[in-house]
Protein backbone atom coordinates (compact mmCIF):
# COMPACT_ATOMS: atom_id res chain seq x y z
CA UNK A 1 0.00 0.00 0.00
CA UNK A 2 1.59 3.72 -0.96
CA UNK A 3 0.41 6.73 1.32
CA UNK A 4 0.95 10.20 -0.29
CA UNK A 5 1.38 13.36 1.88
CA UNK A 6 0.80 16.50 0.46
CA UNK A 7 1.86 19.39 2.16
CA UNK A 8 2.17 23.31 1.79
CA UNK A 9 -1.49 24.57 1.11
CA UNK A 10 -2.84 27.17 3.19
CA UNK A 11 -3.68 31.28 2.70
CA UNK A 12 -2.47 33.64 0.16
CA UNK A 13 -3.14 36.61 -1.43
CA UNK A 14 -3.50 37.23 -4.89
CA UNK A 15 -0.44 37.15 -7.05
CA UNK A 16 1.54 35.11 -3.93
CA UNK A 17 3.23 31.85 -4.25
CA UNK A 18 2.78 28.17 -2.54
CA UNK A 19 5.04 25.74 -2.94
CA UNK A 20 3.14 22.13 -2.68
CA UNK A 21 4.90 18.70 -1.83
CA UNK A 22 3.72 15.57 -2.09
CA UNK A 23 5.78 12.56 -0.14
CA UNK A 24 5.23 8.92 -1.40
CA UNK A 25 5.82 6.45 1.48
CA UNK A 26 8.04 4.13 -0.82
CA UNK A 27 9.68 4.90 -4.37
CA UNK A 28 8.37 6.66 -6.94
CA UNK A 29 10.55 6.06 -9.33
CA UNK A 30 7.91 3.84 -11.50
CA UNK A 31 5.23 6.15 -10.82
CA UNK A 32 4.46 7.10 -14.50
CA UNK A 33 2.64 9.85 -14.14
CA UNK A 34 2.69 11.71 -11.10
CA UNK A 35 -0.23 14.40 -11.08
CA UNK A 36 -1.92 17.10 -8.84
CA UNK A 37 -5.58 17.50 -9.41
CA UNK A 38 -7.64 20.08 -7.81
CA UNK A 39 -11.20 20.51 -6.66
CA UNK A 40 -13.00 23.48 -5.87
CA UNK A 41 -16.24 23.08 -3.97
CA UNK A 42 -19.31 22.24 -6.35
CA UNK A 43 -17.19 21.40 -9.27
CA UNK A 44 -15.47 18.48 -10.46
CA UNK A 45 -11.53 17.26 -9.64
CA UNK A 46 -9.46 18.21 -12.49
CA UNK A 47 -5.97 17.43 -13.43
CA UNK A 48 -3.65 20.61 -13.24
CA UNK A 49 -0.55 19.32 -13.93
CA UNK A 50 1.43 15.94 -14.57
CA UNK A 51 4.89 14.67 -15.12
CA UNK A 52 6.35 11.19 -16.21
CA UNK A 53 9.38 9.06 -15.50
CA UNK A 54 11.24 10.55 -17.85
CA UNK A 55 10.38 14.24 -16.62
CA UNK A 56 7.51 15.59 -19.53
CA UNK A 57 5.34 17.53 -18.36
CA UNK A 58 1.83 18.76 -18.91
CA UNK A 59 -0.24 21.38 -17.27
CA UNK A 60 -3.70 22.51 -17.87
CA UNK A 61 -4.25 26.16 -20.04
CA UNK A 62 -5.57 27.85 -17.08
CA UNK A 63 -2.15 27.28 -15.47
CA UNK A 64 0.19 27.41 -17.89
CA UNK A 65 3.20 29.45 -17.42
CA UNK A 66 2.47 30.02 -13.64
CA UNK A 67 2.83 26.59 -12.37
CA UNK A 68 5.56 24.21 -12.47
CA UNK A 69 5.67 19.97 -11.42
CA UNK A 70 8.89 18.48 -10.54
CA UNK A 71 9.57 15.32 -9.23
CA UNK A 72 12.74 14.38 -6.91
CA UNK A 73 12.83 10.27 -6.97
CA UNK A 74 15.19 9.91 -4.19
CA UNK A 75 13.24 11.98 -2.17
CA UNK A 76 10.00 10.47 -3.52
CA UNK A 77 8.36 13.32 -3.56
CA UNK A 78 6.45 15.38 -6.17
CA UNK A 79 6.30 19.14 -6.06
CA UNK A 80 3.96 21.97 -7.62
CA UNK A 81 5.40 25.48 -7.23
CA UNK A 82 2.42 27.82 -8.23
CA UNK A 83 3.26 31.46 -8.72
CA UNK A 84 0.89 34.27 -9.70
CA UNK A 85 -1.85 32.66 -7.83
CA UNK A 86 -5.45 33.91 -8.54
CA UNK A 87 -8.49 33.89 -6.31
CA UNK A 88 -9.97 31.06 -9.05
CA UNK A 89 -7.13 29.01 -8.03
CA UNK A 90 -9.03 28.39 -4.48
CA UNK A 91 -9.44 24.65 -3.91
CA UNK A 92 -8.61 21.46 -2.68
CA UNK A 93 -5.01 19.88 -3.97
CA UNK A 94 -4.45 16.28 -4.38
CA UNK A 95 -1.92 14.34 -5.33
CA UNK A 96 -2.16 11.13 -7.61
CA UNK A 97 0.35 8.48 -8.52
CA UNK A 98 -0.23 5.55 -11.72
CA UNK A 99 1.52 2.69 -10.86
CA UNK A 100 0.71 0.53 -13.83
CA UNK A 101 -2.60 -0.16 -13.46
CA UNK A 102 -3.40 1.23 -9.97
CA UNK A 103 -4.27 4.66 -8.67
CA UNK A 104 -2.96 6.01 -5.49
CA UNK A 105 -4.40 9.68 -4.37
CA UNK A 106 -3.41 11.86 -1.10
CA UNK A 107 -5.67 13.02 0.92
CA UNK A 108 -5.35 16.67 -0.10
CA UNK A 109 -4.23 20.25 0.89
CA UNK A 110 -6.52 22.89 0.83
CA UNK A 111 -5.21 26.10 -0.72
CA UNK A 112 -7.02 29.23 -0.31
CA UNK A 113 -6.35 32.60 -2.77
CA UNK A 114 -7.80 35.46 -1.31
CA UNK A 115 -7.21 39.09 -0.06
């Protein structure tokens, strides 16, 4: 059984910056990909941004160019820096892991943009 922690939500204000880490509780180093998803209340979990074993990347358009993934395998954790954060950013972060055919989630970090 894998347990992911994710860490760093909390309160910002617009335009701020979180740093979010997720720690796997054994190797990730065939986790292929590692994602954060987010959920705001009343609306469905969506992916915001992934990254395989072999470090591509994909985020979705709404965060494109403010958020980066990265991945540190012998730390076995996965991390979302998100800059220029906007109030619609407001929700609940979780992080996912594929291992072949099984799905692993955290329990999530709530992040809050507001002034």
């Amino acid at each position: 059984q894998v347990q992911l922690v994710e860490s760093g939500g909390g309160l910002v204000q617009p335009g701020g910056s979180l740093r979010l880490s997720c720690a796997s509780s054994r190797s990730i180093f065939s986790f292929n990909p590692m994602a954060w998803y987010r959920q705001a209340p009343g609306k469905q979990r969506d992916m915001v941004a992934s990254i395989t074993t072999t470090y591509s990347t994909n985020y979705a358009d709404s965060v494109k160019g403010r958020f980066t993934i990265s991945r540190d395998n012998a730390k076995n954790t996965v991390y979302l820096q998100m800059n220029s954060l906007k109030p619609e950013d407001t929700a609940v972060y979780y992080c996912h892991a594929k291992n072949y055919a099984i799905n692993y989630w955290g329990q999530g970090t709530q992040v809050t943009v507001s002034s």
